[in-house]
Protein backbone atom coordinates (compact mmCIF):
# COMPACT_ATOMS: atom_id res chain seq x y z
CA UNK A 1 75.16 96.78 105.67
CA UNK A 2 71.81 95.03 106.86
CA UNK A 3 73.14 91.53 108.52
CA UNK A 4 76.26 89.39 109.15
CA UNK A 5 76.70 88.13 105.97
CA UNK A 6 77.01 91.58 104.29
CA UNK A 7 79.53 93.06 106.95
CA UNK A 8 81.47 89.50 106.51
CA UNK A 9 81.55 89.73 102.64
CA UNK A 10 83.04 93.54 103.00
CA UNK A 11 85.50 92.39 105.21
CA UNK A 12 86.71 89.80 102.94
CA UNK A 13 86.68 92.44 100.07
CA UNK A 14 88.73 94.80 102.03
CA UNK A 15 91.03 91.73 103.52
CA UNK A 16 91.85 90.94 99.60
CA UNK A 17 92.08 94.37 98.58
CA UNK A 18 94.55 95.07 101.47
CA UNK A 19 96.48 91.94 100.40
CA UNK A 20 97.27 93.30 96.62
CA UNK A 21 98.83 96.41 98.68
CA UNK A 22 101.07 94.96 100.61
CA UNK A 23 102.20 92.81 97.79
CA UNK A 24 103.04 96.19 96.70
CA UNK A 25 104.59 97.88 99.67
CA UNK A 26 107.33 94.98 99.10
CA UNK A 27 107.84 95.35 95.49
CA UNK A 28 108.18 99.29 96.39
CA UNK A 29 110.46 98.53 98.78
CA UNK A 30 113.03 96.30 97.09
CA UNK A 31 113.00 99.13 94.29
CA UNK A 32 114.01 101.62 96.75
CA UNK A 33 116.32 99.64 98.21
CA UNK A 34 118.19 98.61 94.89
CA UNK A 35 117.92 102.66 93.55
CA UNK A 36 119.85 102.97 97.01
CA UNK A 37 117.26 104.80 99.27
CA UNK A 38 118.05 102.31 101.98
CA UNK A 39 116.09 104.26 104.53
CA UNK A 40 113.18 104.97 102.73
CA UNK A 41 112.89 101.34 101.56
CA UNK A 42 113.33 100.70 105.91
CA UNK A 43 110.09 102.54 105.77
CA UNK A 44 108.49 101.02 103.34
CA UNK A 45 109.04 97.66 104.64
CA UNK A 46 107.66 98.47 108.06
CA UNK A 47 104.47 100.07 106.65
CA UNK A 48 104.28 96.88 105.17
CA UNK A 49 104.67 95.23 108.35
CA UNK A 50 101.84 96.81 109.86
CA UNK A 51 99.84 96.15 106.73
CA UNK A 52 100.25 92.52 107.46
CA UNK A 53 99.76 92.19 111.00
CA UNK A 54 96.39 94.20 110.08
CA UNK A 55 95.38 91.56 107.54
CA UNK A 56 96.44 88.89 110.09
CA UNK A 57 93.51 90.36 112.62
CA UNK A 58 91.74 91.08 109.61
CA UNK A 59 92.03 87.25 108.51
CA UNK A 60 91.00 86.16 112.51
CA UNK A 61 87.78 88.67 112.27
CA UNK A 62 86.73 86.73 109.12
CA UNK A 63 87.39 82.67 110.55
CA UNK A 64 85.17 83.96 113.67
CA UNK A 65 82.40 85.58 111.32
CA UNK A 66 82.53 82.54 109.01
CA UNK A 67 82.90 79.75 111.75
């Protein structure tokens, strides 16, 4: 990564790819929940949590680098 522009086009790569997972995280939740694993689906759902509150910061990073 030479410059700006290449750190802020990784960033959005990783932002996006981070995105598809927690779409995941919740789908792999719900099934855990509805096999009955109620506390392992808990689990789930907050790693998804902090998934998303890292994309939000993630999503911040990138408006200042693109602004």
């Amino acid at each position: 990564m030479e410059n700006k522009e290449q750190v802020t086009a990784l960033l959005d790569y990783m932002y996006k790819h981070n995105r598809s997972h927690e779409a995941e995280l919740v789908k792999m939740a719900e099934k855990l929940k509805s096999l009955g694993h109620e506390a392992e689906s808990a689990k789930v759902s907050e790693a998804q949590s902090c998934f998303a509150k890292g994309n939000e910061l993630l999503s911040e990073a990138l408006s200042q680098l693109k602004s």
